[in-house]
Each structure stands twice: as structure tokens, then as C-alpha cells.
Protein backbone atom coordinates (compact mmCIF):
# COMPACT_ATOMS: atom_id res chain seq x y z
CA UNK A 1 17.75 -15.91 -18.92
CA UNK A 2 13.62 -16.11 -19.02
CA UNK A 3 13.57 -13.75 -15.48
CA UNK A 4 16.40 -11.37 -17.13
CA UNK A 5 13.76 -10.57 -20.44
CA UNK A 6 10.86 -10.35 -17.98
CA UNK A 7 12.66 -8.04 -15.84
CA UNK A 8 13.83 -5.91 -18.56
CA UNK A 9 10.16 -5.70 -20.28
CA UNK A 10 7.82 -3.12 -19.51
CA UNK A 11 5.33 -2.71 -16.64
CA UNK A 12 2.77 -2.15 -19.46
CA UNK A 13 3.29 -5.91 -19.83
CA UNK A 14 1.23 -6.52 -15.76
CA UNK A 15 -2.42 -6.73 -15.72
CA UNK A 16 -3.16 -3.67 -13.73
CA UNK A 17 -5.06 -0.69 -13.68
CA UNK A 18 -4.13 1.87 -16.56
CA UNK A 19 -4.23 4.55 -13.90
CA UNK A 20 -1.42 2.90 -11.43
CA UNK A 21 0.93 1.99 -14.51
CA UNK A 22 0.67 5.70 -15.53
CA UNK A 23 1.28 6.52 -11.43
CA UNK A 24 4.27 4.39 -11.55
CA UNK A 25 5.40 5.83 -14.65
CA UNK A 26 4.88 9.30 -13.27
CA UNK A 27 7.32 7.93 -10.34
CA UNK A 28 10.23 7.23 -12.82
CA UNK A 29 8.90 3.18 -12.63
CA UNK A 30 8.69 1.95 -16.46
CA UNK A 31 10.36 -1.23 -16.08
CA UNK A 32 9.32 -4.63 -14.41
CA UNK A 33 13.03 -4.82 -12.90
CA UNK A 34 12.66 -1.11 -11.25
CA UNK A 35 9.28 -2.12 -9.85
CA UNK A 36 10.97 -5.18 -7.92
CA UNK A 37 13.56 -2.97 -6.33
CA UNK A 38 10.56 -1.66 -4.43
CA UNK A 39 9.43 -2.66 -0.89
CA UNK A 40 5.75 -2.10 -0.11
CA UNK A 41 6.63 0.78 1.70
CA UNK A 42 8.57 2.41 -0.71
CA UNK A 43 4.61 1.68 -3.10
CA UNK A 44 3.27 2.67 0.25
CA UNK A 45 5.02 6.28 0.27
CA UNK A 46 4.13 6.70 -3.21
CA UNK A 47 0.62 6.65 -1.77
CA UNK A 48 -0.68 3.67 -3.70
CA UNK A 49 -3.11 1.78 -1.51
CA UNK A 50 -3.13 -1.49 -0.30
CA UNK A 51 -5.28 -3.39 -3.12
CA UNK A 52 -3.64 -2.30 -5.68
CA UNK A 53 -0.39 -3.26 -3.86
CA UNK A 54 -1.81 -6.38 -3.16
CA UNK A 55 -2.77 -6.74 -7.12
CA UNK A 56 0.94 -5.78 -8.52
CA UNK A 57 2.39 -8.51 -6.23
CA UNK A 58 -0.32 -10.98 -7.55
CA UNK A 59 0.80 -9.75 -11.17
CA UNK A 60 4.61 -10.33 -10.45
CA UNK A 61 4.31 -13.73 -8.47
CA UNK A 62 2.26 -14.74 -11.62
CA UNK A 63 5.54 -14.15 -12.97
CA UNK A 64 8.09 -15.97 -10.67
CA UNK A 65 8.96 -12.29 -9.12
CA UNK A 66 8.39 -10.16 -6.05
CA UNK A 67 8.74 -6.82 -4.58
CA UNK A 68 12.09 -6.05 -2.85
CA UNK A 69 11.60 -8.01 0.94
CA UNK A 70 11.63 -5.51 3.16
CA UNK A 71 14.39 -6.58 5.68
């Protein structure tokens, strides 16, 4: 139930840079849940680099979540 409200809120909600939560945005990503179903190399391809990967992973473990594993 707790993940389910987190999941549905919005990526406004993560402590990263304004300019990366607009990118995402941009990219059709509003919601915490749609950022999970990403790999790294789908944030990759979207040509975000590798710290500010690195800092929305940190954001969502913070929150008992993860990107989408990869295999």
C-alpha cells in the first residue's frame, strides 16, 4: 500500500536537479512509477549522464525503489 502511493506520486516529489525533472518530464516521465520502468540504459539513451543517474537511483533507494534491472 505505502510503495503503491509512492509510486503513483510525482517525480517532483525526488530530490534532484530542477533541470533533469523537467528532462524527464519533457520525455513523457511525470510519475515515480514510470521512472522505475526504466533501465539505466533506457536514462542512458535519453542522454542523461551518469551522476545524475547515479543521484535518481540514490533518490529512489531512499525510497525502497529502483530502476527497472536490466536483465
Amino acid at each position: 500500500m505505502m510503495y503503491e502511493k509512492i509510486l503513483n506520486e510525482n517525480i517532483d516529489r525526488l530530490d534532484i536537479s530542477c533541470s533533469i525533472i523537467d528532462y524527464l518530464k519533457k520525455n513523457n516521465i511525470e510519475k515515480i512509477n514510470q521512472l522505475c520502468k526504466n533501465t539505466k540504459k533506457d536514462l542512458i539513451k535519453l542522454k542523461i549522464d551518469s551522476v545524475e543517474i547515479f543521484n535518481i537511483e540514490n533518490q529512489l533507494q531512499l525510497l525502497g525503489l529502483n530502476l527497472k534491472s536490466s536483465y
